[in-house]
N, C-alpha and C. Protein backbone atom coordinates (compact mmCIF):
# COMPACT_ATOMS: atom_id res chain seq x y z
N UNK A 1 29.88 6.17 -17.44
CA UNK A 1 28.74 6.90 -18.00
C UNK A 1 28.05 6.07 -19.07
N UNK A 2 28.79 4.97 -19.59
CA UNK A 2 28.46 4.42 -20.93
C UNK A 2 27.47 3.06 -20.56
N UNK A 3 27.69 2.80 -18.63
CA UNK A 3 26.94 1.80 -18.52
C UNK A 3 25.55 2.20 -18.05
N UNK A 4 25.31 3.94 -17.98
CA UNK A 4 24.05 4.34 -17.37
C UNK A 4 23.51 4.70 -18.42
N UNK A 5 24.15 5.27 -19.51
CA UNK A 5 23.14 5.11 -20.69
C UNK A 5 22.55 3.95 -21.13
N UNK A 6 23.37 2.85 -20.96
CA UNK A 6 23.02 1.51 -21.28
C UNK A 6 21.92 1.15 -20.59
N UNK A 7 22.32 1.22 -19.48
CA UNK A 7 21.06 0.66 -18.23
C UNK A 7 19.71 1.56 -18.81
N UNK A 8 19.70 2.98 -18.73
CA UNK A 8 18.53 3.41 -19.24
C UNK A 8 18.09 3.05 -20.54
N UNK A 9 18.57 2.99 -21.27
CA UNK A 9 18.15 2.57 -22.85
C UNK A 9 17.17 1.13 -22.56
N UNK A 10 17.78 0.18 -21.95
CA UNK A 10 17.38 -0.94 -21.72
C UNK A 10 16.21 -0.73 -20.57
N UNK A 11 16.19 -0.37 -19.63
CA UNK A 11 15.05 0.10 -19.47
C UNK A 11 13.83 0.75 -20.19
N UNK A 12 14.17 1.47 -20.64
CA UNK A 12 13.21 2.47 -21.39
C UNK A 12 12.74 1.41 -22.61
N UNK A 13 13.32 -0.16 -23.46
CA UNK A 13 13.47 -0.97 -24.05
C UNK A 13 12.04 -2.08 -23.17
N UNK A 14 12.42 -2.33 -22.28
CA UNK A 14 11.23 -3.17 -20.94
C UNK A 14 9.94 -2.70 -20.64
N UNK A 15 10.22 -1.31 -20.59
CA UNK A 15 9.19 -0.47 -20.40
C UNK A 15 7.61 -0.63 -21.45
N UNK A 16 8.41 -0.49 -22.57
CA UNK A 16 7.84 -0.64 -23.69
C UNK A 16 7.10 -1.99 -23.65
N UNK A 17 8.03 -3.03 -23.57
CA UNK A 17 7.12 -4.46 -23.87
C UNK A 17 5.99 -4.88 -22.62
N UNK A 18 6.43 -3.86 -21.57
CA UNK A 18 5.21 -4.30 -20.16
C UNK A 18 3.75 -4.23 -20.85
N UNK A 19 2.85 -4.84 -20.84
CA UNK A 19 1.25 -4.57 -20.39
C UNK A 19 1.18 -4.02 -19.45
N UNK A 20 0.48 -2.58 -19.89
CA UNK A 20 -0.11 -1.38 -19.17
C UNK A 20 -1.82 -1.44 -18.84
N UNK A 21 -2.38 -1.93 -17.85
CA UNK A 21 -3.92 -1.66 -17.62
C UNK A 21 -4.43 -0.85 -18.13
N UNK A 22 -5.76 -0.88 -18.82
CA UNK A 22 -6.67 -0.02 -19.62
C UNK A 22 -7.29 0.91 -18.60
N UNK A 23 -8.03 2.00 -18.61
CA UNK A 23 -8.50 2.72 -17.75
C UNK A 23 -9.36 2.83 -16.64
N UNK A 24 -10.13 1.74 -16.88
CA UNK A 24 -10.58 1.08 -16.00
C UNK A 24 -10.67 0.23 -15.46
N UNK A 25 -9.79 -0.81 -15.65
CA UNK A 25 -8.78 -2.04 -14.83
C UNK A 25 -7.98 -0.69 -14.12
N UNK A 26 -7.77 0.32 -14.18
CA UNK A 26 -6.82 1.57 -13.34
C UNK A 26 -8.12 1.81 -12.39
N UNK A 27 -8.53 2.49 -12.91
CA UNK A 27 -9.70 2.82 -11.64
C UNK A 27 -10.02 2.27 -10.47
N UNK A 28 -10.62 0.97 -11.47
CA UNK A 28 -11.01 -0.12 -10.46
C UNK A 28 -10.32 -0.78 -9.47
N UNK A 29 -8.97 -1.08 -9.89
CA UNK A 29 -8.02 -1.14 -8.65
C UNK A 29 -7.77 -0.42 -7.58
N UNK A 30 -7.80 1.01 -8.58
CA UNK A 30 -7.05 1.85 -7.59
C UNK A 30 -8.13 1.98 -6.06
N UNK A 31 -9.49 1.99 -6.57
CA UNK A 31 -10.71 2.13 -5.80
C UNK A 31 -10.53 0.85 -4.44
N UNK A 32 -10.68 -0.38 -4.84
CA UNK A 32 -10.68 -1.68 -4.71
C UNK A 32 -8.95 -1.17 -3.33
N UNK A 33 -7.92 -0.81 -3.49
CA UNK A 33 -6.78 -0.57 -3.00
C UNK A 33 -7.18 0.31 -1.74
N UNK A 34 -7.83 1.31 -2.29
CA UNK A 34 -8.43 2.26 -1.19
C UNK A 34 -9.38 1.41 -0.08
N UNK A 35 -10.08 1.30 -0.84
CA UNK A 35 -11.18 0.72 0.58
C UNK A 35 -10.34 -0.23 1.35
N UNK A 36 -9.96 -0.77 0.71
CA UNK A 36 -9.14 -2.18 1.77
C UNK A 36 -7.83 -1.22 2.59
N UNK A 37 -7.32 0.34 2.45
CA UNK A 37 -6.47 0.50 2.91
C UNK A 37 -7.02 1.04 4.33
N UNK A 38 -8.15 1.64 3.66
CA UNK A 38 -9.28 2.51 4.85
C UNK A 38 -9.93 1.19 5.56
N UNK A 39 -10.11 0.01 5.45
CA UNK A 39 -10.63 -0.55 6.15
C UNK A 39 -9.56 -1.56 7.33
N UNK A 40 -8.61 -1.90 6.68
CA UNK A 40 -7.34 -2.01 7.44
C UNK A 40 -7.13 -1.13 8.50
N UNK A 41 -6.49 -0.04 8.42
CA UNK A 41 -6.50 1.32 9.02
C UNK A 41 -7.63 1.31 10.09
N UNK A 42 -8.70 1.21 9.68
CA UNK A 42 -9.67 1.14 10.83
C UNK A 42 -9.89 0.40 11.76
N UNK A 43 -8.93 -1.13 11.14
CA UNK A 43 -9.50 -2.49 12.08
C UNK A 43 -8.54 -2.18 12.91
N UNK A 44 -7.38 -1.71 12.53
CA UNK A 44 -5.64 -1.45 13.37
C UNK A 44 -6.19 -0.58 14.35
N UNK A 45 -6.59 0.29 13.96
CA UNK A 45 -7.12 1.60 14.98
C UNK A 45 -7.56 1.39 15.95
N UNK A 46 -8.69 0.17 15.74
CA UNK A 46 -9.89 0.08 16.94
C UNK A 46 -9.32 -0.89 17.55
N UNK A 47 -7.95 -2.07 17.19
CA UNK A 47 -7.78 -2.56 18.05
C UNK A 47 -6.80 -2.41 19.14
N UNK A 48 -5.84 -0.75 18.45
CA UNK A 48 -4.56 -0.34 19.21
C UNK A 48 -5.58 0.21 19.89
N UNK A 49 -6.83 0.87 20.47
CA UNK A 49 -7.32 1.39 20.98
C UNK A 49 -7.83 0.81 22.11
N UNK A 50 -8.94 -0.84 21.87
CA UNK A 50 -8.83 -1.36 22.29
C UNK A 50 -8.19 -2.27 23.48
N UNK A 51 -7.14 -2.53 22.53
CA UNK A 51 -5.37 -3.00 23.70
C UNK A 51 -4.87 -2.32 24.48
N UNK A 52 -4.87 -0.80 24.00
CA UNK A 52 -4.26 0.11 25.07
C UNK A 52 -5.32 0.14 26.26
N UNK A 53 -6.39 0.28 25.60
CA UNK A 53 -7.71 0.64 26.77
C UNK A 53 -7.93 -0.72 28.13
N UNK A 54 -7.73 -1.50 27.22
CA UNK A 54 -7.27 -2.43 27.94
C UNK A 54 -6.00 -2.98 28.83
N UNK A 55 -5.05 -3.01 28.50
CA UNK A 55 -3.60 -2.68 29.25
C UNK A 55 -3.84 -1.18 30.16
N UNK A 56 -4.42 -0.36 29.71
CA UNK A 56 -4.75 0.85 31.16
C UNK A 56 -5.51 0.49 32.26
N UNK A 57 -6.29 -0.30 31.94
CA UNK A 57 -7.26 -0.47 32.53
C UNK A 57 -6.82 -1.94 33.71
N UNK A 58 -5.87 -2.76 33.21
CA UNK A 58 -5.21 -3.76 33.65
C UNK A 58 -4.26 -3.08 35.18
N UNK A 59 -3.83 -2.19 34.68
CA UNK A 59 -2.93 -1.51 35.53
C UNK A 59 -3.19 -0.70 36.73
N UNK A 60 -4.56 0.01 36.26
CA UNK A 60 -5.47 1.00 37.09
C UNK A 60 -6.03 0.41 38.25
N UNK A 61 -6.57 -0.93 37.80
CA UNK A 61 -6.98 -1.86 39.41
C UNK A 61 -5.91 -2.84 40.36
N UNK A 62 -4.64 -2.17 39.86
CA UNK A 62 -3.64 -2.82 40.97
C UNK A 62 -3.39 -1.98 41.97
């Protein structure tokens, strides 16, 4: 028990000395994170769609 208090103390010790982003270095990331997740997501989409449509379509004229 004496090494999980330890471990947390010392954590909670790290925590402290990190640089935390100001509110809008937060924003702005978080924004910046989104679009690129939604635009990922979309490129994946259209090309599993794509591939499949394609591999069906491979199969259909044999």
């Amino acid at each position: 028990m004496n090494k999980l208090v330890k471990f947390l103390n010392e954590v909670k010790i790290e925590l402290g000395k990190a640089t935390w982003p100001k509110y809008d270095e937060l924003v702005g990331s978080t924004i910046v994170v989104l679009i690129l997740v939604v635009f990922f997501a979309t490129l994946l989409g259209a090309m599993d769609f794509g591939f499949s449509t394609f591999i069906k379509r491979l199969f259909e004229y044999r």
